[in-house]
N, C-alpha and C. Protein backbone atom coordinates (compact mmCIF):
# COMPACT_ATOMS: atom_id res chain seq x y z
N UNK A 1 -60.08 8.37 -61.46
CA UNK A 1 -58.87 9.00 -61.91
C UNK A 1 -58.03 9.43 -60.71
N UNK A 2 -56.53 9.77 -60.74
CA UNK A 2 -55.68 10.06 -59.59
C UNK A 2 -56.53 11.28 -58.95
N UNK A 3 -56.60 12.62 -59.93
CA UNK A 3 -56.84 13.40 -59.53
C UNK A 3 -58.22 13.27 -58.59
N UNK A 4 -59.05 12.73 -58.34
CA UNK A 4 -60.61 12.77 -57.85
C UNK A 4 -60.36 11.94 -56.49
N UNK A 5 -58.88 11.00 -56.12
CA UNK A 5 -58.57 10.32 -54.90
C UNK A 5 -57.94 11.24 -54.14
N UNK A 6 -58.23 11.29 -53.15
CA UNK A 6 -57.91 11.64 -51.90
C UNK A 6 -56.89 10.95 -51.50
N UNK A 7 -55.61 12.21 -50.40
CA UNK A 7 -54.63 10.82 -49.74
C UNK A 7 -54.64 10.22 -48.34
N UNK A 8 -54.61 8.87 -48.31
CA UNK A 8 -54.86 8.80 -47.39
C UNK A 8 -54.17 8.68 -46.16
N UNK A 9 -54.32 10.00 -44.93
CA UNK A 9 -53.41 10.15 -44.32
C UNK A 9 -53.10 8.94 -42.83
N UNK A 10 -54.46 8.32 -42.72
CA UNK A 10 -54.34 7.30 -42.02
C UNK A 10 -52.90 6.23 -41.93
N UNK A 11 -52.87 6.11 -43.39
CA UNK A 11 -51.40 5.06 -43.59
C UNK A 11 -50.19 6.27 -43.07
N UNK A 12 -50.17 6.95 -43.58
CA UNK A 12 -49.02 8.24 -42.86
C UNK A 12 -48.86 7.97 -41.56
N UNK A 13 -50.09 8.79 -40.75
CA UNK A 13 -50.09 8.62 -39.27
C UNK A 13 -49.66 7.45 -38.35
N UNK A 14 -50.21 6.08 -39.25
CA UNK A 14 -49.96 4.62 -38.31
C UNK A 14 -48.22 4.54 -38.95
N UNK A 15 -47.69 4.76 -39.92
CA UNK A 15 -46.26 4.62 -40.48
C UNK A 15 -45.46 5.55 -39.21
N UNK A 16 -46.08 6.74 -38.75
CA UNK A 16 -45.53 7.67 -37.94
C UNK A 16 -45.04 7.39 -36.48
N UNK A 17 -46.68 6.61 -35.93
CA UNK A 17 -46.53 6.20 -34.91
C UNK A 17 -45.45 4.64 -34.85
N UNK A 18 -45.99 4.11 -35.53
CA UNK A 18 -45.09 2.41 -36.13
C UNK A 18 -43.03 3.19 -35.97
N UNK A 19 -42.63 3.92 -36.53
CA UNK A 19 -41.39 4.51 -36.78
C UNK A 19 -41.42 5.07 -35.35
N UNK A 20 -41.93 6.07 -34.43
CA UNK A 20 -41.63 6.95 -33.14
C UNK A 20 -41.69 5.22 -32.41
N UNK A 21 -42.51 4.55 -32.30
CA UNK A 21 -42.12 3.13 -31.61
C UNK A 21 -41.17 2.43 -31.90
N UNK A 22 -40.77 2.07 -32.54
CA UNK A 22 -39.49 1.38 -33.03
C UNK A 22 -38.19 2.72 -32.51
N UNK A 23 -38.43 3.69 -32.63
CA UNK A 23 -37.65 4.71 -31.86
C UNK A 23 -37.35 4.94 -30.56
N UNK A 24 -38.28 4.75 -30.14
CA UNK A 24 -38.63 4.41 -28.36
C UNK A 24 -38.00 2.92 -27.99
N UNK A 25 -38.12 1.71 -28.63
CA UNK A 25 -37.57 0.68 -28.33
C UNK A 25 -36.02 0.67 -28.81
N UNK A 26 -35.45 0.93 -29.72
CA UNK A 26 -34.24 0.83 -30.12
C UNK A 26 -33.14 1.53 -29.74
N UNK A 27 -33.84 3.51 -28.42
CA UNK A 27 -32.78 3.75 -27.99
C UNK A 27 -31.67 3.27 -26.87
N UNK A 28 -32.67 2.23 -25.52
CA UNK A 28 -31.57 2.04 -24.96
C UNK A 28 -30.80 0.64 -25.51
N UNK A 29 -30.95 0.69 -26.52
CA UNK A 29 -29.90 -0.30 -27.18
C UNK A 29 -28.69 0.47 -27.75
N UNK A 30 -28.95 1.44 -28.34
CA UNK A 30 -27.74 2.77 -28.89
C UNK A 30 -27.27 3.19 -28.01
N UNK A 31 -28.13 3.73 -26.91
CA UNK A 31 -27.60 4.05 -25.70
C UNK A 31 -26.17 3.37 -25.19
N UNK A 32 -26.94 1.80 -24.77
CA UNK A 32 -25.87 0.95 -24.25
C UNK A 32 -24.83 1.06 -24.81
N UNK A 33 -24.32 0.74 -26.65
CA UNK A 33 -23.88 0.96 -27.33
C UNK A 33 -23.02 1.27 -26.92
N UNK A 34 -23.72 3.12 -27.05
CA UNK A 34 -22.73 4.81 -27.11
C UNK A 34 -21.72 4.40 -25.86
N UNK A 35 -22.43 4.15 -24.77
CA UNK A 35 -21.72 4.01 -23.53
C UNK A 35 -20.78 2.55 -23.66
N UNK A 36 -20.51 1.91 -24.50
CA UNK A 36 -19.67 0.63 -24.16
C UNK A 36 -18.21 1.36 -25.18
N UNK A 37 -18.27 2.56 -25.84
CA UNK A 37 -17.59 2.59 -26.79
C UNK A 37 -16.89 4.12 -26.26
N UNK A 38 -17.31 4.45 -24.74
CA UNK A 38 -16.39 5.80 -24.14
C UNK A 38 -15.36 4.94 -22.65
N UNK A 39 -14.98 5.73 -22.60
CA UNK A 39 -13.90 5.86 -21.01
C UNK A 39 -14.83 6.14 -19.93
N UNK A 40 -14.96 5.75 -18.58
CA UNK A 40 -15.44 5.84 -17.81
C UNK A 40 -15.60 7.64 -17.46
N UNK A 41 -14.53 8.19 -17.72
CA UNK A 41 -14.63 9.68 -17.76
C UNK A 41 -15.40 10.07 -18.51
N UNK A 42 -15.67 9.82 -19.70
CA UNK A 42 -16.94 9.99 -20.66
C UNK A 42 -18.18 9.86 -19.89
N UNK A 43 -18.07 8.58 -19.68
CA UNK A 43 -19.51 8.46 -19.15
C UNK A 43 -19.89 9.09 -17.84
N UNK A 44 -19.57 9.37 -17.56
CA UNK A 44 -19.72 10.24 -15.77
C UNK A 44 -19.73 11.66 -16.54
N UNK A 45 -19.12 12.51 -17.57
CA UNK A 45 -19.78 13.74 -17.96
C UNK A 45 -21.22 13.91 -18.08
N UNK A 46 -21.44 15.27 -17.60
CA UNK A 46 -23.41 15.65 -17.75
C UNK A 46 -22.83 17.03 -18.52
N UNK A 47 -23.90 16.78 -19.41
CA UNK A 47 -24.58 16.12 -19.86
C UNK A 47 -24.39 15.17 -20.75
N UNK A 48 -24.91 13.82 -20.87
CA UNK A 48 -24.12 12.90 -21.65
C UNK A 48 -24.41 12.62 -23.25
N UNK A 49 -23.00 12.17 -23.70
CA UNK A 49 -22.82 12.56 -25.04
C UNK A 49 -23.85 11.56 -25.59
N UNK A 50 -24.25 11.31 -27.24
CA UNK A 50 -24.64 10.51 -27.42
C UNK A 50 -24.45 10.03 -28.69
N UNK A 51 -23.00 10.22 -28.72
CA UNK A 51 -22.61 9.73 -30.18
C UNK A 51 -21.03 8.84 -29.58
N UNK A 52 -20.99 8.16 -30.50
CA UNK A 52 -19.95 6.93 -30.17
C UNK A 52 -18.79 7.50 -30.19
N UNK A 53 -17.85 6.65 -29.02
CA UNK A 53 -16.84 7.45 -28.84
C UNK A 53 -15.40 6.14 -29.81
N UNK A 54 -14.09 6.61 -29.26
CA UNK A 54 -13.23 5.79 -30.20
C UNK A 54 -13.01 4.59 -29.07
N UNK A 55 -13.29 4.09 -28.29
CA UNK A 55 -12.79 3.18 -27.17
C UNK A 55 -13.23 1.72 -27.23
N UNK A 56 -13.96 1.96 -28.29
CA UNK A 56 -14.64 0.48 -28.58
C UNK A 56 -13.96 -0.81 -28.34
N UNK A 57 -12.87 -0.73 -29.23
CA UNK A 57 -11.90 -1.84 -29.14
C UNK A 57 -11.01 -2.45 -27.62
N UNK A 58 -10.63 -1.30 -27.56
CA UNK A 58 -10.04 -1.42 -25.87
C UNK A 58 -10.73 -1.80 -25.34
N UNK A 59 -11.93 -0.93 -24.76
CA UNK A 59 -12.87 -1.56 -24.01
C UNK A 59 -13.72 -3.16 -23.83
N UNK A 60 -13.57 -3.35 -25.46
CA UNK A 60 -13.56 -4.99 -25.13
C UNK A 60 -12.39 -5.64 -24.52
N UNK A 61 -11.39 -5.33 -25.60
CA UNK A 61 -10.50 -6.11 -24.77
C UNK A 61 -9.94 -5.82 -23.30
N UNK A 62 -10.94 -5.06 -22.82
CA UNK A 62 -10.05 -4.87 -21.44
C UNK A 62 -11.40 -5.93 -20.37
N UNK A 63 -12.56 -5.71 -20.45
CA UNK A 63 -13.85 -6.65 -20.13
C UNK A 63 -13.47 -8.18 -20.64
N UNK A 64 -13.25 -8.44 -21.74
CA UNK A 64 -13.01 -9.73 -22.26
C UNK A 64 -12.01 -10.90 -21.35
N UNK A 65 -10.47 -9.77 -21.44
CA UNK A 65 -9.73 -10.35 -20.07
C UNK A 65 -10.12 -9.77 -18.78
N UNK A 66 -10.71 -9.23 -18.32
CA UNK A 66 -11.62 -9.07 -16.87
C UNK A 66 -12.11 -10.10 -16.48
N UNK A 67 -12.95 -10.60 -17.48
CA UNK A 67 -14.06 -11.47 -16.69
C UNK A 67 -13.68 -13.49 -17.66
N UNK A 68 -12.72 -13.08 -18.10
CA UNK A 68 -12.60 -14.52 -19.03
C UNK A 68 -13.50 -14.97 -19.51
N UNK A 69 -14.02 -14.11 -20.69
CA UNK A 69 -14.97 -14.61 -21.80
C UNK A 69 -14.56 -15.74 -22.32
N UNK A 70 -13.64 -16.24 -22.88
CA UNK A 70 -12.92 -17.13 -23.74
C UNK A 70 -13.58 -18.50 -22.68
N UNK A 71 -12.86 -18.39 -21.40
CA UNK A 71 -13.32 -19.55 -20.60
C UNK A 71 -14.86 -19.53 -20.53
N UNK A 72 -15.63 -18.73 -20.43
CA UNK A 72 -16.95 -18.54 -20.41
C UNK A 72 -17.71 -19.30 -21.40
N UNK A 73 -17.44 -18.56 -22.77
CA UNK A 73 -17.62 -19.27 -24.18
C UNK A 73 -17.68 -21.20 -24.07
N UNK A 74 -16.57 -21.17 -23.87
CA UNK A 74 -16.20 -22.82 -24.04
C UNK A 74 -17.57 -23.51 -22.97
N UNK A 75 -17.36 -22.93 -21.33
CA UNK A 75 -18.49 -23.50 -20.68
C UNK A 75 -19.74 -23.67 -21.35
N UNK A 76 -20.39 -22.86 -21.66
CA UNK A 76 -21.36 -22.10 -22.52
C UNK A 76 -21.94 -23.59 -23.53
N UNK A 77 -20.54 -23.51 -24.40
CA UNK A 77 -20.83 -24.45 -25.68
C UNK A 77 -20.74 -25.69 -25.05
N UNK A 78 -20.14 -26.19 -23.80
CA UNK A 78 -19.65 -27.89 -23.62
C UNK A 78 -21.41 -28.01 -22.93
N UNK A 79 -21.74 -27.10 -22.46
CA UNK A 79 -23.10 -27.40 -21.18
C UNK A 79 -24.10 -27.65 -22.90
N UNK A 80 -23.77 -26.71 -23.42
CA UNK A 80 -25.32 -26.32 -24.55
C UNK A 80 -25.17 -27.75 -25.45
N UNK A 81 -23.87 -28.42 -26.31
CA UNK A 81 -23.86 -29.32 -26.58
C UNK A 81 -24.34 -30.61 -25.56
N UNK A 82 -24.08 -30.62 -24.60
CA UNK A 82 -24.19 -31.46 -23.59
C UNK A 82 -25.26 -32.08 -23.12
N UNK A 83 -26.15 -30.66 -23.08
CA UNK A 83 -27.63 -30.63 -22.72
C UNK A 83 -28.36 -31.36 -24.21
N UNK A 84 -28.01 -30.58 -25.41
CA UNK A 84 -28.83 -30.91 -26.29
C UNK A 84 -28.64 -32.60 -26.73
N UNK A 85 -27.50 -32.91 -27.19
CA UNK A 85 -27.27 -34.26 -27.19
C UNK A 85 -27.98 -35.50 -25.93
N UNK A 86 -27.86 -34.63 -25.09
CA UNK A 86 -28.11 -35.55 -23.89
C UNK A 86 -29.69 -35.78 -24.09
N UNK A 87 -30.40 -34.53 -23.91
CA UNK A 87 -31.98 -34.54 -24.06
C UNK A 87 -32.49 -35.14 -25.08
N UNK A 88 -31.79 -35.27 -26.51
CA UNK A 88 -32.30 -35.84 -27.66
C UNK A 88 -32.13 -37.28 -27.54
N UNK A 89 -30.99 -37.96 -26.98
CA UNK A 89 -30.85 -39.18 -26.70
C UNK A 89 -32.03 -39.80 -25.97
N UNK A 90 -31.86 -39.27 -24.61
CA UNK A 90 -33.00 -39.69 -23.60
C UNK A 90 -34.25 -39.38 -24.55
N UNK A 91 -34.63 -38.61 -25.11
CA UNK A 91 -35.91 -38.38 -25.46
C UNK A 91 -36.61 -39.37 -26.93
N UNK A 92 -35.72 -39.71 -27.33
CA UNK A 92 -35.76 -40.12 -28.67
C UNK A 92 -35.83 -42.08 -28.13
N UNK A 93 -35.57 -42.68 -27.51
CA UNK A 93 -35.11 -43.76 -26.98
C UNK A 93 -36.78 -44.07 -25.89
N UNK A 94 -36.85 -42.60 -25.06
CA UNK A 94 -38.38 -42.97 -23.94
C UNK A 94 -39.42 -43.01 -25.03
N UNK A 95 -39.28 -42.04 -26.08
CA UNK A 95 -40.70 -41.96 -27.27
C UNK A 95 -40.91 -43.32 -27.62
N UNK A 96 -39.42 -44.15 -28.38
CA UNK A 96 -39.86 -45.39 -28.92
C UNK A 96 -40.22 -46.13 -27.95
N UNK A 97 -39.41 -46.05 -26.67
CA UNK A 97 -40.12 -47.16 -25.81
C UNK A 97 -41.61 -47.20 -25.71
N UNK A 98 -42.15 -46.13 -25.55
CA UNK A 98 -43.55 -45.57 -25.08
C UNK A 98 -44.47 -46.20 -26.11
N UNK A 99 -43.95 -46.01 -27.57
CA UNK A 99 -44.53 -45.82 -28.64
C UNK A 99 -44.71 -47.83 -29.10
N UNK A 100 -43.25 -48.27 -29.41
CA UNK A 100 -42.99 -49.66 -30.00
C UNK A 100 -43.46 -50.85 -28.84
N UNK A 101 -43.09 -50.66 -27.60
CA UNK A 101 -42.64 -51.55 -26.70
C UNK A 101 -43.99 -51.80 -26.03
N UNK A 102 -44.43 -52.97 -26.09
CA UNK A 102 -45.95 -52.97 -25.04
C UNK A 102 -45.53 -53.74 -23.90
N UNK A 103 -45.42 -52.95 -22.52
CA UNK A 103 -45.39 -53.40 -21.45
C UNK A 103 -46.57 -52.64 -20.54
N UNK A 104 -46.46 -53.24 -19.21
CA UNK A 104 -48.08 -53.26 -18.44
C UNK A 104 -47.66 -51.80 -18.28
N UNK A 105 -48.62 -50.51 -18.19
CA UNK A 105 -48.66 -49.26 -17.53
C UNK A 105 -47.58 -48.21 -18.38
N UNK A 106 -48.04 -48.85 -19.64
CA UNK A 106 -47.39 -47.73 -21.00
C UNK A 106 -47.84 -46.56 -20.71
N UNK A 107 -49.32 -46.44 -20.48
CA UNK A 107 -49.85 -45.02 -20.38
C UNK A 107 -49.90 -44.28 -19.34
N UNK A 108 -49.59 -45.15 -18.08
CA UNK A 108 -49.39 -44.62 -17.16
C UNK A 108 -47.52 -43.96 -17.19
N UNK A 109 -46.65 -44.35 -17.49
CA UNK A 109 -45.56 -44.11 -17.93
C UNK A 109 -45.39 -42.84 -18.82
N UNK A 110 -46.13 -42.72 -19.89
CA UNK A 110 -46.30 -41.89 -20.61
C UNK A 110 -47.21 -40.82 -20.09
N UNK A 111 -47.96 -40.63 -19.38
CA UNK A 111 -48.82 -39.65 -18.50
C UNK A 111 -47.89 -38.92 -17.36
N UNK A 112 -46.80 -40.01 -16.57
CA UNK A 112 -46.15 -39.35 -15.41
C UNK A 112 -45.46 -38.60 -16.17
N UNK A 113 -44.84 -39.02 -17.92
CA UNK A 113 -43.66 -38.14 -18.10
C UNK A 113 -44.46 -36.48 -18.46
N UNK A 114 -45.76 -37.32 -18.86
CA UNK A 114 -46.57 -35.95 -20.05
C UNK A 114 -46.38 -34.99 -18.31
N UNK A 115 -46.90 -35.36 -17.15
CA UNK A 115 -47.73 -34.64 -16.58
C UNK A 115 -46.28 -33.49 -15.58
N UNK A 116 -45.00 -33.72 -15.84
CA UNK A 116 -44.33 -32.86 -15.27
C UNK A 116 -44.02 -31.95 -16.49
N UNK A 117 -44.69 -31.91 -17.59
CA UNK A 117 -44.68 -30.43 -18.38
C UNK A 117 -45.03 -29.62 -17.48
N UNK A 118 -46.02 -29.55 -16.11
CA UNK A 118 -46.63 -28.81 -15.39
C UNK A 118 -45.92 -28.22 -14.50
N UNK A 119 -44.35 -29.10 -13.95
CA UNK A 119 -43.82 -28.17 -12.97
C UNK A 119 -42.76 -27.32 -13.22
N UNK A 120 -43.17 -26.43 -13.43
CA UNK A 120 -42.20 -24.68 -13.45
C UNK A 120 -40.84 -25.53 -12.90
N UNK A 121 -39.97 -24.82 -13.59
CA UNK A 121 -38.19 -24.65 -13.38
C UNK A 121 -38.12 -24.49 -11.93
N UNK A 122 -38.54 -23.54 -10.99
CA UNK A 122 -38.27 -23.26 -9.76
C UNK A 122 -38.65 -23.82 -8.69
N UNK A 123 -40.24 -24.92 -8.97
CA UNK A 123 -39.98 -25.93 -7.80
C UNK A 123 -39.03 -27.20 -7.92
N UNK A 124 -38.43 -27.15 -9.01
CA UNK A 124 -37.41 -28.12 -8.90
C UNK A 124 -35.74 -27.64 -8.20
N UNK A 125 -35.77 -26.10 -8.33
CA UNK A 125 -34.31 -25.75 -8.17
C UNK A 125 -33.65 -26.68 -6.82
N UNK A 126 -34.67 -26.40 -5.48
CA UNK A 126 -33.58 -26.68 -4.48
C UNK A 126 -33.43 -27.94 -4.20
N UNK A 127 -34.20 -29.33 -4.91
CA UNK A 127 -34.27 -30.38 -4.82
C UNK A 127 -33.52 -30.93 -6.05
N UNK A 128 -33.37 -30.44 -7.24
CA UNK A 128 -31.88 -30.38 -8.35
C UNK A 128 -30.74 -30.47 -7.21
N UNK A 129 -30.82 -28.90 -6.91
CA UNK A 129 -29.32 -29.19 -6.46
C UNK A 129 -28.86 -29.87 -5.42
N UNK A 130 -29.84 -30.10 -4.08
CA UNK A 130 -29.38 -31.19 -3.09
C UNK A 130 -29.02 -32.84 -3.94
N UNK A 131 -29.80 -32.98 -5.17
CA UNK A 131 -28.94 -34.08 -5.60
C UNK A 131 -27.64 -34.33 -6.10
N UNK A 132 -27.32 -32.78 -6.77
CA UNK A 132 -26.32 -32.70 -7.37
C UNK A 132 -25.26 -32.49 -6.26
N UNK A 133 -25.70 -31.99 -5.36
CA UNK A 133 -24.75 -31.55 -4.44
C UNK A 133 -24.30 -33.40 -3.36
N UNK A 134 -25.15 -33.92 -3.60
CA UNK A 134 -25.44 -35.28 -3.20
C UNK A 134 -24.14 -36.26 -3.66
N UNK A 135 -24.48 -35.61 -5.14
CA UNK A 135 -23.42 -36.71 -6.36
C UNK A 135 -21.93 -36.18 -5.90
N UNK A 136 -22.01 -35.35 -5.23
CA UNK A 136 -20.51 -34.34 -5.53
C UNK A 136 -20.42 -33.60 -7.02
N UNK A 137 -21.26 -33.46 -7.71
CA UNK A 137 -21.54 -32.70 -9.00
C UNK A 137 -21.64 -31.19 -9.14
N UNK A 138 -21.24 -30.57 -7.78
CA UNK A 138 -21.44 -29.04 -7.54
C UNK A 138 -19.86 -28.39 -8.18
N UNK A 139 -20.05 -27.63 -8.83
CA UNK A 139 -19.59 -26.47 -9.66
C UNK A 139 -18.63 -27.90 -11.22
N UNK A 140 -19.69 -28.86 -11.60
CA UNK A 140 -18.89 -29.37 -12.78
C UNK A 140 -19.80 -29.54 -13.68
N UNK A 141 -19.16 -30.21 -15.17
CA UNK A 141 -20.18 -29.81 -16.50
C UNK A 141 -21.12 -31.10 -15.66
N UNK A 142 -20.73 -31.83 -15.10
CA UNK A 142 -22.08 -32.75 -15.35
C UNK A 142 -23.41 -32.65 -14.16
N UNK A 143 -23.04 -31.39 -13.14
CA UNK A 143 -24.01 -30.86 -12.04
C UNK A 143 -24.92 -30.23 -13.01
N UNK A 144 -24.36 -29.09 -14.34
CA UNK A 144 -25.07 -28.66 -15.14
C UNK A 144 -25.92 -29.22 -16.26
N UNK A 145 -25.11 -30.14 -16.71
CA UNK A 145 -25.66 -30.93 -17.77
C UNK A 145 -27.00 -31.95 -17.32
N UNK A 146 -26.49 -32.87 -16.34
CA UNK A 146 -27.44 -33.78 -16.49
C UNK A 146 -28.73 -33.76 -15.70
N UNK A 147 -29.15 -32.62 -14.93
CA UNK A 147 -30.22 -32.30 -14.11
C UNK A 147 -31.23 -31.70 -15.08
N UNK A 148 -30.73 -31.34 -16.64
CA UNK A 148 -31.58 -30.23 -17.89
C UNK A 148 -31.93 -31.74 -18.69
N UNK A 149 -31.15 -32.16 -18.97
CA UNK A 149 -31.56 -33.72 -19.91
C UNK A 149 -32.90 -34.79 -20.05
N UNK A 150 -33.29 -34.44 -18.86
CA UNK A 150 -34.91 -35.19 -19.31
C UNK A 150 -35.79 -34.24 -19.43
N UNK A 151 -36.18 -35.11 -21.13
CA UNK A 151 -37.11 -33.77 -21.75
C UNK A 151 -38.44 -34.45 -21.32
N UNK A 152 -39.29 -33.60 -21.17
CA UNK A 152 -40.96 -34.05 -21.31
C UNK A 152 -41.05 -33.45 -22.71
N UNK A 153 -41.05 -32.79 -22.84
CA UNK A 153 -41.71 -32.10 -24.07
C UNK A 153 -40.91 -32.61 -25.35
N UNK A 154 -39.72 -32.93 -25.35
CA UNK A 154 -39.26 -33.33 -26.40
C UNK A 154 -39.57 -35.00 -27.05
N UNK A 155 -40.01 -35.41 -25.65
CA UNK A 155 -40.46 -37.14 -25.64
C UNK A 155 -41.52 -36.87 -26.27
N UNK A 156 -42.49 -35.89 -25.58
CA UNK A 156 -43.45 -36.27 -26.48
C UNK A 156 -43.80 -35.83 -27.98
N UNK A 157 -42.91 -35.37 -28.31
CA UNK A 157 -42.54 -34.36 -29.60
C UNK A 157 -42.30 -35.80 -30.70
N UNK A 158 -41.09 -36.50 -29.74
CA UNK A 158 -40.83 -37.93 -30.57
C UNK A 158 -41.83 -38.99 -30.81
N UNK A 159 -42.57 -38.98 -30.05
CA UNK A 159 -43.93 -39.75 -29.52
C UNK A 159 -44.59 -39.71 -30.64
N UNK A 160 -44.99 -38.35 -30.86
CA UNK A 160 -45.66 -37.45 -31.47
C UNK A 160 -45.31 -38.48 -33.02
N UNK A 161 -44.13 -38.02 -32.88
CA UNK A 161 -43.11 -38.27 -34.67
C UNK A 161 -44.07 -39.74 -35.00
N UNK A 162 -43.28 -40.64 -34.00
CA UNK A 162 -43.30 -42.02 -33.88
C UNK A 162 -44.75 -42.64 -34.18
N UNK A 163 -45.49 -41.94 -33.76
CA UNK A 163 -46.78 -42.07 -33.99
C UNK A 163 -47.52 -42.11 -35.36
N UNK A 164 -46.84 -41.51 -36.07
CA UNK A 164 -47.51 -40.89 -37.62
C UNK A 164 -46.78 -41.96 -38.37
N UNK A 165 -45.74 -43.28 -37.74
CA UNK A 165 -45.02 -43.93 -38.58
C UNK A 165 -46.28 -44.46 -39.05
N UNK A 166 -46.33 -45.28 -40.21
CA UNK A 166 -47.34 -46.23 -40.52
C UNK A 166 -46.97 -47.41 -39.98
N UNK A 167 -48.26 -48.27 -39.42
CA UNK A 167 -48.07 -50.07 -38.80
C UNK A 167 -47.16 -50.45 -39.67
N UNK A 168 -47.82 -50.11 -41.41
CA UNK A 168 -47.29 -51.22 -42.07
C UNK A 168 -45.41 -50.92 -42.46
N UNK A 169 -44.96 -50.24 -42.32
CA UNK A 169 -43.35 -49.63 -42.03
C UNK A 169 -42.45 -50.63 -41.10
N UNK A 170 -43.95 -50.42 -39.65
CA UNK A 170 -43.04 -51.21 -39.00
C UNK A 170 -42.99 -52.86 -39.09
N UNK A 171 -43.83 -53.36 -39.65
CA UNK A 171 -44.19 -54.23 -40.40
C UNK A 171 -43.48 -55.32 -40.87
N UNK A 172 -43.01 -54.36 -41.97
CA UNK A 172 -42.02 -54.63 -42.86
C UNK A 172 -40.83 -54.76 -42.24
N UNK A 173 -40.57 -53.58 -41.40
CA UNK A 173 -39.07 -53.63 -40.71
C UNK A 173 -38.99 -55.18 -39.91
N UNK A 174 -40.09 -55.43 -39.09
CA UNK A 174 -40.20 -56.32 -38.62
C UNK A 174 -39.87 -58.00 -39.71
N UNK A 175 -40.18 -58.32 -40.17
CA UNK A 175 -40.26 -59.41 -41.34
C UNK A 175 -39.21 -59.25 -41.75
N UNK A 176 -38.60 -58.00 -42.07
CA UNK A 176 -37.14 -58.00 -42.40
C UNK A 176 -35.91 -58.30 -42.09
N UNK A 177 -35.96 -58.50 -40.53
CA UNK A 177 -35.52 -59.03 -39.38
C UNK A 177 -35.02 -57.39 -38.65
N UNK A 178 -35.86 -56.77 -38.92
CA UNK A 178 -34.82 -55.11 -38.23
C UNK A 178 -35.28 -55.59 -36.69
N UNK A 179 -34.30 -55.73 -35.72
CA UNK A 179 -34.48 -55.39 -34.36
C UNK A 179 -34.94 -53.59 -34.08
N UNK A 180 -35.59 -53.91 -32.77
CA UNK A 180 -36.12 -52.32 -32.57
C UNK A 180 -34.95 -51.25 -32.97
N UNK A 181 -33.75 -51.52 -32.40
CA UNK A 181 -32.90 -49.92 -32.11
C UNK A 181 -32.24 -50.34 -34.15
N UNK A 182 -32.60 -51.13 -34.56
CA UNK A 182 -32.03 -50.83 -35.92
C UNK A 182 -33.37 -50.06 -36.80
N UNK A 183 -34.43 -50.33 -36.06
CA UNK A 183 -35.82 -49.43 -36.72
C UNK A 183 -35.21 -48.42 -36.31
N UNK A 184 -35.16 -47.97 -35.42
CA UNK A 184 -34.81 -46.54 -34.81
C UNK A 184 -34.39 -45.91 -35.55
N UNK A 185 -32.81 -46.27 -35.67
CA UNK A 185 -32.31 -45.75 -36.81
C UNK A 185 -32.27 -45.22 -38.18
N UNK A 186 -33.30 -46.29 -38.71
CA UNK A 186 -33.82 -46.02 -39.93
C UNK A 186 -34.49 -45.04 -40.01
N UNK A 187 -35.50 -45.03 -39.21
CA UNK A 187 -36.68 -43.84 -39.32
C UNK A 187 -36.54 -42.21 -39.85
């Protein structure tokens, strides 16, 4: 019966601590906030306030044309489209080769690409950019773009795909008269 249960304060206590953590993580985000939404005179008062001030709006727009977000944005989206299209192409094209195409040292091909999953972003930086800097590609979309575009991981992601096709699919495609890049497509 209700009356003869006990409550149990365990769920309380972990709800308590669970809530004071989420409290601890979420203030310097309000913080930042409070402070993006005063006057520099605000913020240099001690002790500091911690409720939002009216400057919000200004204050973007005065940062926004500061630093040319707008131009920023656009970079942003031409590199991120750029990159992604680019990497899916290349990646989608090395899988089938790897996968459809039997030439001598498939696996060796497919091992050199597997085996630079291993090198970290930063031993590549200064040997990236002496090429790019090589191409004349320094400060343009395609210094940025095309040094990110070969995927390992996404090849083998396609690999991966390509793999689970059934023989008899390709089979068929084959007898049907599908050339490879019209299989491709299909898939």
């Amino acid at each position: 019966t209700a009356k003869n249960e006990k409550f149990d304060w365990t769920k309380v206590v972990i709800h308590l601590i669970l809530l004071v953590a989420v409290l601890l993580i979420c203030f310097p985000l309000y913080y930042a906030f409070v402070l993006c939404t005063q006057t520099m005179e605000e913020v240099m008062v001690t002790p500091q306030k911690l409720w939002p001030s009216a400057h919000l709006l200004e204050n973007y727009v005065k940062i926004w044309n500061r630093v040319h977000m707008g131009q920023l944005l656009f970079n942003s989206a031409v590199v991120a489209l750029g990159v992604s299209l680019g990497k899916i192409s290349i990646s989608i094209l090395s899988a089938f080769a790897i996968v459809y195409f039997n030439f001598r040292g498939k696996q060796i091909v497919f091992w050199m690409i597997f085996v630079t999953l291993m090198l970290p972003v930063p031993v590549r930086i200064i040997s990236t950019y002496q090429v790019v800097s090589e191409l004349g590609w320094v400060d343009t979309y395609m210094g940025l773009i095309v040094p990110l575009i070969a995927s390992a991981t996404a090849t083998f992601l396609f690999r991966q795909f390509y793999l689970t096709i059934p023989d008899e699919l390709v089979d068929a495609a084959k007898i049907d008269g599908s050339g490879p890049l019209r299989f491709l497509w299909s898939v």
